[in-house]
C-alpha atoms as a PDB file:
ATOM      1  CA  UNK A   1       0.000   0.000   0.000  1.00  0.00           C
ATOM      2  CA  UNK A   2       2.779   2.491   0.688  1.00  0.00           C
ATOM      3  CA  UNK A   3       4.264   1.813  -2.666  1.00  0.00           C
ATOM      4  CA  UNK A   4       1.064   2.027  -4.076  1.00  0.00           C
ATOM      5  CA  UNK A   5       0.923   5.990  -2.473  1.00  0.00           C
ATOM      6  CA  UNK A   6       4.520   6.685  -3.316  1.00  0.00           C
ATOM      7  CA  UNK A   7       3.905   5.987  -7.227  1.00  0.00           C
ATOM      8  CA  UNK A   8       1.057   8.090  -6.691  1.00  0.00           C
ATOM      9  CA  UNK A   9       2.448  10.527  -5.472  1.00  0.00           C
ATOM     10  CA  UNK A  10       5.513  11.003  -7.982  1.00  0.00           C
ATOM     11  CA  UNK A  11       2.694  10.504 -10.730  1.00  0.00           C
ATOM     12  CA  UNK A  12       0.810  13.711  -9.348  1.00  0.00           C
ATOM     13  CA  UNK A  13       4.222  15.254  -9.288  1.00  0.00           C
ATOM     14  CA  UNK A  14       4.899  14.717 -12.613  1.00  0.00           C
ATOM     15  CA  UNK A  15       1.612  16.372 -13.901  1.00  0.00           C
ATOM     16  CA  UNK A  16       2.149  19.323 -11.886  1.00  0.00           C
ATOM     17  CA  UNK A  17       3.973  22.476 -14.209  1.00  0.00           C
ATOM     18  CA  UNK A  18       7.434  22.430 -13.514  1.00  0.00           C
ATOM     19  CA  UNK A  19       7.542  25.705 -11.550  1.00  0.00           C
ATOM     20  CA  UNK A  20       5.350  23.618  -8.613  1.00  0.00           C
ATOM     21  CA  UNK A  21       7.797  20.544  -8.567  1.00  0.00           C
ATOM     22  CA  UNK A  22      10.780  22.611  -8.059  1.00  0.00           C
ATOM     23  CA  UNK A  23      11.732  26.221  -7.291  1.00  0.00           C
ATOM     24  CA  UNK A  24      11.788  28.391 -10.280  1.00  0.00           C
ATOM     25  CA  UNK A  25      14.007  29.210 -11.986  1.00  0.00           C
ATOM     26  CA  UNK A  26      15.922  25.579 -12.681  1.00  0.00           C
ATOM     27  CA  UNK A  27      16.543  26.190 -16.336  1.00  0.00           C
ATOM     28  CA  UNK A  28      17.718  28.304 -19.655  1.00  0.00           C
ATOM     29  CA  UNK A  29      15.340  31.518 -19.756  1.00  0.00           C
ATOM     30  CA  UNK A  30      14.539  33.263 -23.292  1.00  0.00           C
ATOM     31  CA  UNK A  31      13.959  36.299 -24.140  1.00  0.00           C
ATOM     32  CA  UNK A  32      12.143  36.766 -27.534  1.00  0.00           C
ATOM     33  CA  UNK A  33      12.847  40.401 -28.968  1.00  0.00           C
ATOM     34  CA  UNK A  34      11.059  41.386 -31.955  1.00  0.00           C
ATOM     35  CA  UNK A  35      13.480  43.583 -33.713  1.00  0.00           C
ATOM     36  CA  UNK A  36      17.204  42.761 -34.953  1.00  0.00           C
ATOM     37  CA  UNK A  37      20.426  43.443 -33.025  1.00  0.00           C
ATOM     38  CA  UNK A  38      21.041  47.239 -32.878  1.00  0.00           C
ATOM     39  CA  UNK A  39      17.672  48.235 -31.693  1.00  0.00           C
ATOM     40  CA  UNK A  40      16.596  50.350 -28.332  1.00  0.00           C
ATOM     41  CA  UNK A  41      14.704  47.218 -27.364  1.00  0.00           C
ATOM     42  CA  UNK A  42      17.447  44.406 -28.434  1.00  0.00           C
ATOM     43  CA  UNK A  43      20.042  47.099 -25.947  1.00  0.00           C
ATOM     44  CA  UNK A  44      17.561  46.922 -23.151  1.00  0.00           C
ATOM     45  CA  UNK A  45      16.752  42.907 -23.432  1.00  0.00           C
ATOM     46  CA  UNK A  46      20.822  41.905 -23.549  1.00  0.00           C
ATOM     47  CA  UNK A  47      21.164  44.405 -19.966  1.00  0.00           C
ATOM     48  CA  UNK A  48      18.118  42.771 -18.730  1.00  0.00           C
ATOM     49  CA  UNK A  49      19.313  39.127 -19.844  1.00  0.00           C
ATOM     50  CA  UNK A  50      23.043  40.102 -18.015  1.00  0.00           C
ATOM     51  CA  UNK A  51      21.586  41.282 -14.642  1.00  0.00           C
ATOM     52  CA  UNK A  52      18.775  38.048 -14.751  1.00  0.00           C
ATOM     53  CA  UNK A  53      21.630  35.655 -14.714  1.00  0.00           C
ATOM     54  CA  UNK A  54      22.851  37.079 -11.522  1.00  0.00           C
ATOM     55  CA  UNK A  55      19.644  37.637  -9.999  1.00  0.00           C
ATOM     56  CA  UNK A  56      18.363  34.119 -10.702  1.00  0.00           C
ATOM     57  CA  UNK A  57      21.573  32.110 -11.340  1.00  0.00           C
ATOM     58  CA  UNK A  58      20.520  30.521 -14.588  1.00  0.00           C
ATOM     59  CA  UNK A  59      21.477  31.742 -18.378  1.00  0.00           C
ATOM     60  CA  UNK A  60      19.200  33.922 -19.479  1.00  0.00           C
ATOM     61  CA  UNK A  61      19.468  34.414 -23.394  1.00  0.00           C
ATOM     62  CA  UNK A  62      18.220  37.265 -25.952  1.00  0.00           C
ATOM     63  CA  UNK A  63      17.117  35.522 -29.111  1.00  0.00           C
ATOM     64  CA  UNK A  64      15.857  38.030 -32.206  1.00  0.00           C
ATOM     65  CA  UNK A  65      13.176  37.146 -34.384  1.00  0.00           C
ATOM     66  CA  UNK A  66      12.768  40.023 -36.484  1.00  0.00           C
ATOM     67  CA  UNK A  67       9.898  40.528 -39.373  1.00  0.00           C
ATOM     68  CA  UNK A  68       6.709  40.555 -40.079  1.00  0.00           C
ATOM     69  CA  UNK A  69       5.661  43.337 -38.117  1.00  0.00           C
ATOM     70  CA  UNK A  70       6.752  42.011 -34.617  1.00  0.00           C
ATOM     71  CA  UNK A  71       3.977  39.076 -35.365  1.00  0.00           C
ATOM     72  CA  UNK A  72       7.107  36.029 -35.524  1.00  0.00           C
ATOM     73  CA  UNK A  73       8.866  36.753 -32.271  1.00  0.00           C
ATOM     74  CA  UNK A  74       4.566  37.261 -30.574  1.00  0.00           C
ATOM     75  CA  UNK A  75       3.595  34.137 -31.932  1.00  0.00           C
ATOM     76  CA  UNK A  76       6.762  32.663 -30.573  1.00  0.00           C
ATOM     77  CA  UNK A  77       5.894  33.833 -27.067  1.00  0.00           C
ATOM     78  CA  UNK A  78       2.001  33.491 -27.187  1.00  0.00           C
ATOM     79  CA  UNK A  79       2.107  29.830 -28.586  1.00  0.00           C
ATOM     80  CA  UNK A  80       5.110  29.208 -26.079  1.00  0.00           C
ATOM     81  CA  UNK A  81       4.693  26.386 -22.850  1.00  0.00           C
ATOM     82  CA  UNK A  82       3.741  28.858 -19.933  1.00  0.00           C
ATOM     83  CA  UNK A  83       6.366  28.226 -17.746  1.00  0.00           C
ATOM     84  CA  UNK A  84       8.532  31.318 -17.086  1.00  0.00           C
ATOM     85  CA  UNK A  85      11.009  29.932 -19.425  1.00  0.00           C
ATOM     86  CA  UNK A  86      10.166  32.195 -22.550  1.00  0.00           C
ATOM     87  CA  UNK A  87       9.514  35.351 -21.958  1.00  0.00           C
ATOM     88  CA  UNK A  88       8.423  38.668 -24.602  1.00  0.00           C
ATOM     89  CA  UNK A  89      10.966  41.262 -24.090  1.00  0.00           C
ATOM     90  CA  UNK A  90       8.507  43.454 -26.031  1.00  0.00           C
ATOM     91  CA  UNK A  91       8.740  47.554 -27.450  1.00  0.00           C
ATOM     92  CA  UNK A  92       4.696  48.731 -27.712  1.00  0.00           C
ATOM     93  CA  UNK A  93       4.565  47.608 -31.039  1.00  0.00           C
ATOM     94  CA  UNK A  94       3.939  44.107 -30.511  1.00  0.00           C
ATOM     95  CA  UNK A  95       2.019  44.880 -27.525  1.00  0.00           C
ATOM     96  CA  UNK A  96       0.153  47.594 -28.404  1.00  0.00           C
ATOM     97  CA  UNK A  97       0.823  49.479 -31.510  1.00  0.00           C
ATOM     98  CA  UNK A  98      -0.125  46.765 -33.633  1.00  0.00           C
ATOM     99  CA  UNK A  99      -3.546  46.738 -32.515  1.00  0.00           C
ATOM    100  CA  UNK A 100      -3.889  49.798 -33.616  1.00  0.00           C
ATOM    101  CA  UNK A 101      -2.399  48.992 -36.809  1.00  0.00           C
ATOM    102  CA  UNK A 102      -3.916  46.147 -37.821  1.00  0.00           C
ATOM    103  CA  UNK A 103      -7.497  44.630 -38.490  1.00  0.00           C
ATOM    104  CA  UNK A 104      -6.895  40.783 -37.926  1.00  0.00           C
ATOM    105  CA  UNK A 105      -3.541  40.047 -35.498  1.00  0.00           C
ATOM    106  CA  UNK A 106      -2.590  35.920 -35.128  1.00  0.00           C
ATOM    107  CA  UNK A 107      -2.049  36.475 -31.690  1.00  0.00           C
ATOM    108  CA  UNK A 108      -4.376  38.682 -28.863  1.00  0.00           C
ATOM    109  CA  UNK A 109      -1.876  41.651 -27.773  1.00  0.00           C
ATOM    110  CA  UNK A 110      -3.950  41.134 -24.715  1.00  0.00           C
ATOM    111  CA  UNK A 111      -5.242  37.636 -23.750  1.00  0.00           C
ATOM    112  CA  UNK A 112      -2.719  35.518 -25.086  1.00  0.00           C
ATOM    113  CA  UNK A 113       0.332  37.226 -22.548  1.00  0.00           C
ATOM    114  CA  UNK A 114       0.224  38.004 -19.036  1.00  0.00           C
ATOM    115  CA  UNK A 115       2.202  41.519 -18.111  1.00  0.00           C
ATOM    116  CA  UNK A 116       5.161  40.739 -15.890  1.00  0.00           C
ATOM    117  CA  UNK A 117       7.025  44.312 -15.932  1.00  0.00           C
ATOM    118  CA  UNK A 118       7.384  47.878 -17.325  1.00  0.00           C
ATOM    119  CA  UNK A 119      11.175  48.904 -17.807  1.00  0.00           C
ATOM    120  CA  UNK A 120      12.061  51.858 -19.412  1.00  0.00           C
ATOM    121  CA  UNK A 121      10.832  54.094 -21.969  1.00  0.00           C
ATOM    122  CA  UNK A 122      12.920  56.461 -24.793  1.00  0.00           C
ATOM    123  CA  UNK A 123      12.137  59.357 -27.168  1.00  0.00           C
ATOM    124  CA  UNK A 124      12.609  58.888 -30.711  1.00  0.00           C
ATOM    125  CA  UNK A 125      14.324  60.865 -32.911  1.00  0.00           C
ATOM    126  CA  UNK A 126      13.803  62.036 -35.886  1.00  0.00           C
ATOM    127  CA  UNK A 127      16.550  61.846 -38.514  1.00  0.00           C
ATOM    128  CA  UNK A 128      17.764  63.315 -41.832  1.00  0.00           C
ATOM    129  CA  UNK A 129      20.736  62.150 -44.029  1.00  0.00           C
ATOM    130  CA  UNK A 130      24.098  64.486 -43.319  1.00  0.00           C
ATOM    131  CA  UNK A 131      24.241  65.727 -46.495  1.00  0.00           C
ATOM    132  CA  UNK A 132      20.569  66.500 -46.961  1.00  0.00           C
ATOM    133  CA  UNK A 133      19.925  70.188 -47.573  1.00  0.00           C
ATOM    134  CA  UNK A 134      17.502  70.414 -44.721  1.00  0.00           C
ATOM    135  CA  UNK A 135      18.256  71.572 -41.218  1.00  0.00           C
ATOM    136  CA  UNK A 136      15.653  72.101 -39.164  1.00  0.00           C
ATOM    137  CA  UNK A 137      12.303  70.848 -39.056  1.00  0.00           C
ATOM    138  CA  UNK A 138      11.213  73.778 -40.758  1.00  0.00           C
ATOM    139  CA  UNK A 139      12.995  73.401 -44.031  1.00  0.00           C
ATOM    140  CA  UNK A 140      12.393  69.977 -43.815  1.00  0.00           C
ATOM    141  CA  UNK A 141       8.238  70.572 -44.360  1.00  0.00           C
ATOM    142  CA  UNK A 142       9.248  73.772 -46.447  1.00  0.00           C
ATOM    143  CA  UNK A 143      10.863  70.772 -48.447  1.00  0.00           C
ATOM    144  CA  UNK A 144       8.243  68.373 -48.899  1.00  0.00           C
ATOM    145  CA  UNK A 145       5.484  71.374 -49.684  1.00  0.00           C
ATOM    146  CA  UNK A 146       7.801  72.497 -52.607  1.00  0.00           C
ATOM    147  CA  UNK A 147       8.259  68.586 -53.746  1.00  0.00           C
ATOM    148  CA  UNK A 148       4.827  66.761 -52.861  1.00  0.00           C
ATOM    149  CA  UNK A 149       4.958  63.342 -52.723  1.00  0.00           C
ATOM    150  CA  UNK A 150       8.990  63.077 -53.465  1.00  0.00           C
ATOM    151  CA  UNK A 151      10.149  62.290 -50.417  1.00  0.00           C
ATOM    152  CA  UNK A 152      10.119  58.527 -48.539  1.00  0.00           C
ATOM    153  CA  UNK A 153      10.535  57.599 -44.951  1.00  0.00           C
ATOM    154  CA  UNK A 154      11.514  54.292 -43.530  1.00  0.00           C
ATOM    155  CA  UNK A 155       9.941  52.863 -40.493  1.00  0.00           C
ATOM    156  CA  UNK A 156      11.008  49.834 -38.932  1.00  0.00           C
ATOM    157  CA  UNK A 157       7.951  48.835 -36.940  1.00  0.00           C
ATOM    158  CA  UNK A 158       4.353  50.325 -36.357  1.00  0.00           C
ATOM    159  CA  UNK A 159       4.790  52.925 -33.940  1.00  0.00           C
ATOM    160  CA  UNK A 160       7.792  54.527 -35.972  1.00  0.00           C
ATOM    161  CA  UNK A 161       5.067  54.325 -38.912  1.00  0.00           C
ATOM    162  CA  UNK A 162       2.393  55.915 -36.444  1.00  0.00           C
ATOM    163  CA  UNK A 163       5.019  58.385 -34.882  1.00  0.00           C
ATOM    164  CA  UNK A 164       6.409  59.423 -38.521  1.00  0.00           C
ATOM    165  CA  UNK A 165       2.780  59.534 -40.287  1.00  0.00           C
ATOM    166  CA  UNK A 166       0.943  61.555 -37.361  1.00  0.00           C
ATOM    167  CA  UNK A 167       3.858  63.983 -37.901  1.00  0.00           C
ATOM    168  CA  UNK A 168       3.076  64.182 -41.604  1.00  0.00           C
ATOM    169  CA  UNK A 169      -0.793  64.763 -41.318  1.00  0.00           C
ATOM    170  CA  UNK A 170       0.202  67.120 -38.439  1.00  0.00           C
ATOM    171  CA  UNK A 171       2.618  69.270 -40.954  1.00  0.00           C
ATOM    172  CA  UNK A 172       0.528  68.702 -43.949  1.00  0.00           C
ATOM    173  CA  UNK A 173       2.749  67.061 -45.903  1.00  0.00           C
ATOM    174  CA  UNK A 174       2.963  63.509 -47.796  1.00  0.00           C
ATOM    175  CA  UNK A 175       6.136  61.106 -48.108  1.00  0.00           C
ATOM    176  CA  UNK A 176       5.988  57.425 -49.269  1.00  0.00           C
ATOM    177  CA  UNK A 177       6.096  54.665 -46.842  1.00  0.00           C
ATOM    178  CA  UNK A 178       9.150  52.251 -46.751  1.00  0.00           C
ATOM    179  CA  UNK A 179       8.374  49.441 -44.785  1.00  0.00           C
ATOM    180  CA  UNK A 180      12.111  47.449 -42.871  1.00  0.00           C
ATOM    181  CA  UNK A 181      12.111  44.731 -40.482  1.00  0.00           C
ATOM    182  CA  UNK A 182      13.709  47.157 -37.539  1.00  0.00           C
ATOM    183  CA  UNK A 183      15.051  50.488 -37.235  1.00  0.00           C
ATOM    184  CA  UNK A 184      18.925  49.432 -37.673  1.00  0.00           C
ATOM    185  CA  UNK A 185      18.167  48.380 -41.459  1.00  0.00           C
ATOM    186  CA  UNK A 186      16.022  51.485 -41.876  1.00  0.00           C
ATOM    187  CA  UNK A 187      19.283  53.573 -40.394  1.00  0.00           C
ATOM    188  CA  UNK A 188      21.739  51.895 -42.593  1.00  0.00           C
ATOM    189  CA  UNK A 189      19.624  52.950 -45.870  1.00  0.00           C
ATOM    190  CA  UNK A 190      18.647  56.079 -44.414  1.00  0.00           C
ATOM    191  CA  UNK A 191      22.653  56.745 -44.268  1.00  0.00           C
ATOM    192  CA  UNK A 192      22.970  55.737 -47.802  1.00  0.00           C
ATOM    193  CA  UNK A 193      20.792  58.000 -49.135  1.00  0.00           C
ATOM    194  CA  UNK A 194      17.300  55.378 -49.836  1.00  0.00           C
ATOM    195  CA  UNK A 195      15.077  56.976 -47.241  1.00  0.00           C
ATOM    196  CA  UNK A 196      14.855  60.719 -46.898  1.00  0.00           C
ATOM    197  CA  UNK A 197      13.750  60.670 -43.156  1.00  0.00           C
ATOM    198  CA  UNK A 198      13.371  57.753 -40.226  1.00  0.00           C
ATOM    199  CA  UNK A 199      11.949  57.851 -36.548  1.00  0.00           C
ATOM    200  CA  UNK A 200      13.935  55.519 -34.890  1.00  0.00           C
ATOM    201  CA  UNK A 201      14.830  55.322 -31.180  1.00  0.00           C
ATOM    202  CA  UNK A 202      17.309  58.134 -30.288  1.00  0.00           C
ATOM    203  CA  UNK A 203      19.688  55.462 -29.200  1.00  0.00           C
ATOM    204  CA  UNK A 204      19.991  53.652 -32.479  1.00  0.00           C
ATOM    205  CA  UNK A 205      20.455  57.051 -34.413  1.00  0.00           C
ATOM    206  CA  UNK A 206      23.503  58.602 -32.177  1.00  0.00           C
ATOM    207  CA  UNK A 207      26.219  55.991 -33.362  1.00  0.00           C
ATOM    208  CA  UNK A 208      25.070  57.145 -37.002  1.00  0.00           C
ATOM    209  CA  UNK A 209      25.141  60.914 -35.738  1.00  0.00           C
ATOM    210  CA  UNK A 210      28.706  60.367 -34.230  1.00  0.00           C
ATOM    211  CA  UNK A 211      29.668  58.940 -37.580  1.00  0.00           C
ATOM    212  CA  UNK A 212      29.106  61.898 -39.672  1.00  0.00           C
ATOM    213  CA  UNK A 213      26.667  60.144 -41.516  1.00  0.00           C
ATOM    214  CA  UNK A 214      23.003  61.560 -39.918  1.00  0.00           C
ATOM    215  CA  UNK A 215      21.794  64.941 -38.441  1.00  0.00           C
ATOM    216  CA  UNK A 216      18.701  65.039 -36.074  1.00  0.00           C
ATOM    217  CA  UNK A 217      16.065  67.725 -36.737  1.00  0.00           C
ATOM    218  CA  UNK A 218      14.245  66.742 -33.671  1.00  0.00           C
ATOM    219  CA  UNK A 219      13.453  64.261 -30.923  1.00  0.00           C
ATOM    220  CA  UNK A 220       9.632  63.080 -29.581  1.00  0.00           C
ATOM    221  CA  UNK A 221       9.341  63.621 -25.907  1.00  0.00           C
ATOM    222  CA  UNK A 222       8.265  66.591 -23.657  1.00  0.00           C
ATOM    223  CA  UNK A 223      11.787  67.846 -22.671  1.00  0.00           C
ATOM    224  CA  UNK A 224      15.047  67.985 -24.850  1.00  0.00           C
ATOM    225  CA  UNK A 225      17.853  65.239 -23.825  1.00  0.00           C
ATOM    226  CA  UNK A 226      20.329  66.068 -21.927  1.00  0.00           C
ATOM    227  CA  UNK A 227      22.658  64.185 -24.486  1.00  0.00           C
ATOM    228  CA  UNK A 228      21.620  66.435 -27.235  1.00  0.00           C
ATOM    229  CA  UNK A 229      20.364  69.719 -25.354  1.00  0.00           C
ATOM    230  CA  UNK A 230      21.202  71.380 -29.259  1.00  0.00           C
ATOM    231  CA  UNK A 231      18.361  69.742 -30.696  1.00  0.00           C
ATOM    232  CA  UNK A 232      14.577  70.409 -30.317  1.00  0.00           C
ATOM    233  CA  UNK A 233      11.507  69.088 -29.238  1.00  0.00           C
ATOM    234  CA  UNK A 234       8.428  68.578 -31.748  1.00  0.00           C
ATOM    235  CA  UNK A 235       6.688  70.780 -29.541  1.00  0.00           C
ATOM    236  CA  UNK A 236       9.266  73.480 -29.868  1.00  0.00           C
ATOM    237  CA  UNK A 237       9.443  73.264 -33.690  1.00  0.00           C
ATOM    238  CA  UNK A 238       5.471  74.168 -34.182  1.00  0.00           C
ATOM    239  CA  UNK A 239       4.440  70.960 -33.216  1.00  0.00           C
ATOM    240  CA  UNK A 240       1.740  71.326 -30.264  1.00  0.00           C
ATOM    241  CA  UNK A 241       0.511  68.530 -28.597  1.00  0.00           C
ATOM    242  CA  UNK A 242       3.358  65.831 -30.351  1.00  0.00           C
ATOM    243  CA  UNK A 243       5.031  63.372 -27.228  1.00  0.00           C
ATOM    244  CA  UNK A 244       5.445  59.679 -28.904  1.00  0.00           C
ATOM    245  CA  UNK A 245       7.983  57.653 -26.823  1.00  0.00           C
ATOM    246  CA  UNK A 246       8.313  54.062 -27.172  1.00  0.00           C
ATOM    247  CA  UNK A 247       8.721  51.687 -24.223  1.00  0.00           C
ATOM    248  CA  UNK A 248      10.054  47.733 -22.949  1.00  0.00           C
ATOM    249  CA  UNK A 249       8.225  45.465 -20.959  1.00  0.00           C
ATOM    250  CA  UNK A 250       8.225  41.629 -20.504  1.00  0.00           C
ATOM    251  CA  UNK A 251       5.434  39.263 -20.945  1.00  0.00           C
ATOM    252  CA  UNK A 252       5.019  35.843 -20.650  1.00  0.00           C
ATOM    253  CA  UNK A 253       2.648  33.176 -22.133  1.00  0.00           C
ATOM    254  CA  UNK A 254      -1.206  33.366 -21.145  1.00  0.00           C
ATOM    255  CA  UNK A 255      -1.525  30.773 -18.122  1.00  0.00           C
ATOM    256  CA  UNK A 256       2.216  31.305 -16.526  1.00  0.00           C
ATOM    257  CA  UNK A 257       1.890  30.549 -12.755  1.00  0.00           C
ATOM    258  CA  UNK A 258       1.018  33.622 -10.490  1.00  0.00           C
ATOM    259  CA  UNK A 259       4.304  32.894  -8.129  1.00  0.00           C
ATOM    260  CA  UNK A 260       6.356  32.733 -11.539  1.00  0.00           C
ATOM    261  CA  UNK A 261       4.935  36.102 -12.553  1.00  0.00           C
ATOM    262  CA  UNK A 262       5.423  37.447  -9.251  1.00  0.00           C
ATOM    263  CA  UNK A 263       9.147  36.532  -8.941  1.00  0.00           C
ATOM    264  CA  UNK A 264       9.885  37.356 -12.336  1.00  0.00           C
ATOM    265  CA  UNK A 265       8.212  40.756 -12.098  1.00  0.00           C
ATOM    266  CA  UNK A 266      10.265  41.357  -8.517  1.00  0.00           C
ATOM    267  CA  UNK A 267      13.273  40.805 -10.377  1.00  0.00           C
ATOM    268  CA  UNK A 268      12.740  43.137 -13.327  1.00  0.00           C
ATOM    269  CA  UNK A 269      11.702  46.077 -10.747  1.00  0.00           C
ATOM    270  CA  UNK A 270      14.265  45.476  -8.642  1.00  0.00           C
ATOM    271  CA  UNK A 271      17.146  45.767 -11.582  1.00  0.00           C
ATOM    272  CA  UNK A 272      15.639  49.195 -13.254  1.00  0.00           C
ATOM    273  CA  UNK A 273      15.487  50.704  -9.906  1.00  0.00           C
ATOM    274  CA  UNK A 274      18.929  50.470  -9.694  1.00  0.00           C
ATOM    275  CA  UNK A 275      21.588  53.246 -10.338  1.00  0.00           C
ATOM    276  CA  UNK A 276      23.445  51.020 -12.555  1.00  0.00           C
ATOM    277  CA  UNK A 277      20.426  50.647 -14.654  1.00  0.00           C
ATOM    278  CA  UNK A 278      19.851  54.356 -14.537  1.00  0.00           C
ATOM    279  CA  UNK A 279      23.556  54.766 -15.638  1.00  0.00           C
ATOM    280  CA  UNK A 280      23.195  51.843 -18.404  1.00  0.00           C
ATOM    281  CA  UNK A 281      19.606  54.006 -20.030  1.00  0.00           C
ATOM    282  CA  UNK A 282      21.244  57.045 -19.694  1.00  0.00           C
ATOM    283  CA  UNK A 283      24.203  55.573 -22.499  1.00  0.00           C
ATOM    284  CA  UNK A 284      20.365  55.902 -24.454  1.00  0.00           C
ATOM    285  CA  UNK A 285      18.854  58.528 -23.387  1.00  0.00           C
ATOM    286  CA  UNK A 286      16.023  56.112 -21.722  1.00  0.00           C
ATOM    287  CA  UNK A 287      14.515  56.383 -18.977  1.00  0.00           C
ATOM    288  CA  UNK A 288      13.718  53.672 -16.108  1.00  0.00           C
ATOM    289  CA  UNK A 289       9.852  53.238 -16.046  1.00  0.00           C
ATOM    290  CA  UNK A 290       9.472  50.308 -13.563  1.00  0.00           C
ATOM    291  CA  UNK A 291       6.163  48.572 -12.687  1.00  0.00           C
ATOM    292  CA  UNK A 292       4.788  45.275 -11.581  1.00  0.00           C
ATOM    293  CA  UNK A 293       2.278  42.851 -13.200  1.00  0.00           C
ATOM    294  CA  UNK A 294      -0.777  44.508 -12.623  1.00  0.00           C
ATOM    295  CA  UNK A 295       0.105  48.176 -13.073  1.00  0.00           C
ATOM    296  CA  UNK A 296       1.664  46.562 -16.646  1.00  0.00           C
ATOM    297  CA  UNK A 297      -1.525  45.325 -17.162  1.00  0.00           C
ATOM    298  CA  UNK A 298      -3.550  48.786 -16.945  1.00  0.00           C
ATOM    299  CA  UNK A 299      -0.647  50.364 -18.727  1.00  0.00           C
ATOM    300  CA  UNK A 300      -0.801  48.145 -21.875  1.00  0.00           C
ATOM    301  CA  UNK A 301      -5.010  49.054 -22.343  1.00  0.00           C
ATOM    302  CA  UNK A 302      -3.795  52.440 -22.063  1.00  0.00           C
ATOM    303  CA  UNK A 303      -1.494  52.601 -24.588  1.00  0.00           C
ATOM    304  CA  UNK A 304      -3.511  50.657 -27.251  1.00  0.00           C
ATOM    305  CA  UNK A 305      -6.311  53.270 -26.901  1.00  0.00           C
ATOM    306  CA  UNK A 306      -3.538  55.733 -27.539  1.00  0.00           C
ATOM    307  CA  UNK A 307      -1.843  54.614 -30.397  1.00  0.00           C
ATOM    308  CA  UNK A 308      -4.974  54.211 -31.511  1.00  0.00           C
ATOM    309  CA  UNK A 309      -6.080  57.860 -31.315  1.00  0.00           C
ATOM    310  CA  UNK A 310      -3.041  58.414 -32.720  1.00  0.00           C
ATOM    311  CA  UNK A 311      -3.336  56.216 -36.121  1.00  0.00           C
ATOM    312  CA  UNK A 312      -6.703  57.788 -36.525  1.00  0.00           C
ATOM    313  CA  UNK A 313      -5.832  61.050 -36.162  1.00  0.00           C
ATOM    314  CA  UNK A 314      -2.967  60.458 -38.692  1.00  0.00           C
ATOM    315  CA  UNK A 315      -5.296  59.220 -40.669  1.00  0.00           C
ATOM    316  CA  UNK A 316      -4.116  55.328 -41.368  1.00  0.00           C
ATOM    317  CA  UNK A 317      -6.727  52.736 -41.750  1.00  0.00           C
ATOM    318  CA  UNK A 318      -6.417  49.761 -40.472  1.00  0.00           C
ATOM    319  CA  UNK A 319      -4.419  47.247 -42.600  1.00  0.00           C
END
C-alpha cells in the first residue's frame, strides 16, 4: 500500500507544471525580442538578460526574431509552454501598436500574454541624411510642400510608422512609406541616401550621428535630452501637442503561474530601480519606467487606446 501511495504521489508530481515541482528558476530563460540586433529594445533585453543571470543564477538568453511586423517573435511567445522559461521582451509595437495597426492580429496583444514588468521608456528621434539640404524641421516641411509626394521615410515597426505619419498629417505634408524589419536596417539605408527621413529610437540614431553620416532635426518627448540639449523638441518646432515615446516590458505566455509572474516581475523592478540601470539608459537617453504585473496590465489598455487615437488622427486605416 505504501508503494502504491509513493507511485502516486511522484505521478501527481509529474503532472504538476514544472515551476510547482521545483523552485523556479531551474533552467535556460529566453527572451524573444522582436526587432534585430542594434535596436533600443534588443540594448535593453541583452542588460536585462546580463543582470537576470545574476539575480536568478541561470542563463538567461536574448534571441531576435525580427519581421513581419513584430507578429514572428509574438507568436513565438504566445504559442510558447507557460512556464517562465520564454519570456516577450517586447517595445509597444507588438504589444500595443499593432492593434492599432492592424485589423486581424494571429495572436491577442492582450489575452494571449500576461504583463510581468514595465522597464524603461525612450524618445525617438527624428533623422535626416548628413548631407541632406535640410536643417531644421522647418525646411524639412518647407521641403516636402515644394516637392509633394517626393520624399520617402523608412519605419522599422508600427509605432515609428504611427510616430512618422501623425507627424506628416500634423505638418501637412505627404512622403511614401518604406516598410524594414527594424530600425537598424532602416538607419543603414537612411545613411545611404534610400530613405529621406526615419523615426527611430534616439539610441539607435547617435552611433550614425557620431559617424558623420546623420543629423537630427528633432526628438519626440516633452523635454530635450540632456545628451543632445542642441536639438529640439516637436513641440518646440510648431508641433503642439506631439510626445510619442516608445517603451520595454516583458510578458510571458497566457496561463504562466502567479508565483512565476510574481518573482519574475520582482526581479525586473528590482534591476531598473537600480543606479546602474539608470547609468546603463542614460548611455540611451532612456529612462527607467518600472512597474509590476498589474500596473503593466492597466498600462498596456492604455497605450492601445492611444496609439490608436493616434493612427486615426494620422489618418491610417487599419491594414
Amino acid at each position: 500500500m505504501n508503494r502504491f501511495f509513493r507511485l502516486a504521489a511522484l505521478l501527481c508530481a509529474a503532472l504538476l507544471p514544472p515551476a510547482a515541482r521545483a523552485a523556479y528558476p531551474e533552467q535556460p530563460i529566453r527572451l524573444v525580442v522582436s526587432f534585430p540586433p542594434g535596436s533600443g529594445t534588443d540594448s535593453n533585453a541583452r542588460y536585462v538578460a546580463q543582470q537576470m543571470e545574476v539575480r536568478l543564477g541561470v542563463p538567461v538568453s536574448v534571441e531576435n526574431r525580427p519581421g513581419g511586423n513584430s507578429f514572428i517573435a509574438a507568436q513565438a511567445v504566445a504559442t510558447a509552454r507557460p512556464d517562465g522559461y520564454t519570456l516577450l521582451l517586447a517595445s509597444n509595437s507588438p504589444v500595443a501598436t499593432n492593434a492599432a495597426m492592424f485589423k486581424q492580429l494571429p495572436y491577442d496583444p492582450v489575452k494571449d500574454f500576461a504583463p510581468v514588468a514595465r522597464l524603461g521608456f525612450g524618445a525617438m528621434a527624428l533623422a535626416v541624411q548628413a548631407g541632406a539640404p535640410y536643417r531644421s524641421v522647418a525646411e524639412l516641411v518647407e521641403a516636402a510642400r515644394r516637392a509633394p509626394g517626393k520624399l520617402n521615410y523608412g519605419s522599422g515597426s508600427a509605432s515609428y510608422q504611427i510616430a512618422t505619419e501623425l507627424f506628416l498629417s500634423m505638418a501637412g505634408i505627404e512622403a511614401t512609406h518604406v516598410p524594414y524589419k527594424g530600425a537598424a536596417p532602416a538607419l543603414t539605408d537612411l545613411a545611404g541616401g534610400q530613405v529621406d527621413l526615419v523615426f527611430a529610437d534616439y539610441g539607435a540614431v547617435i552611433p550614425f550621428v557620431q559617424a558623420g553620416k546623420m543629423r537630427l532635426l528633432a526628438v519626440t518627448g516633452h523635454q530635450r535630452l540632456r545628451s543632445a540639449p542642441d536639438v529640439p523638441t516637436l513641440q518646440e518646432s510648431g508641433f503642439d501637442g506631439y510626445y510619442m515615446v516608445n517603451w520595454t516590458a516583458a510578458f510571458a505566455p497566457a496561463g504562466t503561474p502567479a508565483a512565476v509572474i510574481d518573482k519574475l516581475s520582482r526581479t525586473l523592478v528590482d534591476i531598473y530601480r537600480t543606479a546602474d540601470a539608470e547609468a546603463f539608459l542614460a548611455r540611451t537617453s532612456w529612462e527607467a519606467f518600472p512597474a509590476g504585473a498589474a500596473e503593466l496590465g492597466e498600462f498596456q489598455l492604455a497605450e492601445i487606446r492611444k496609439w490608436a487615437d493616434a493612427a486615426e488622427r494620422a489618418g491610417i486605416p487599419k491594414q
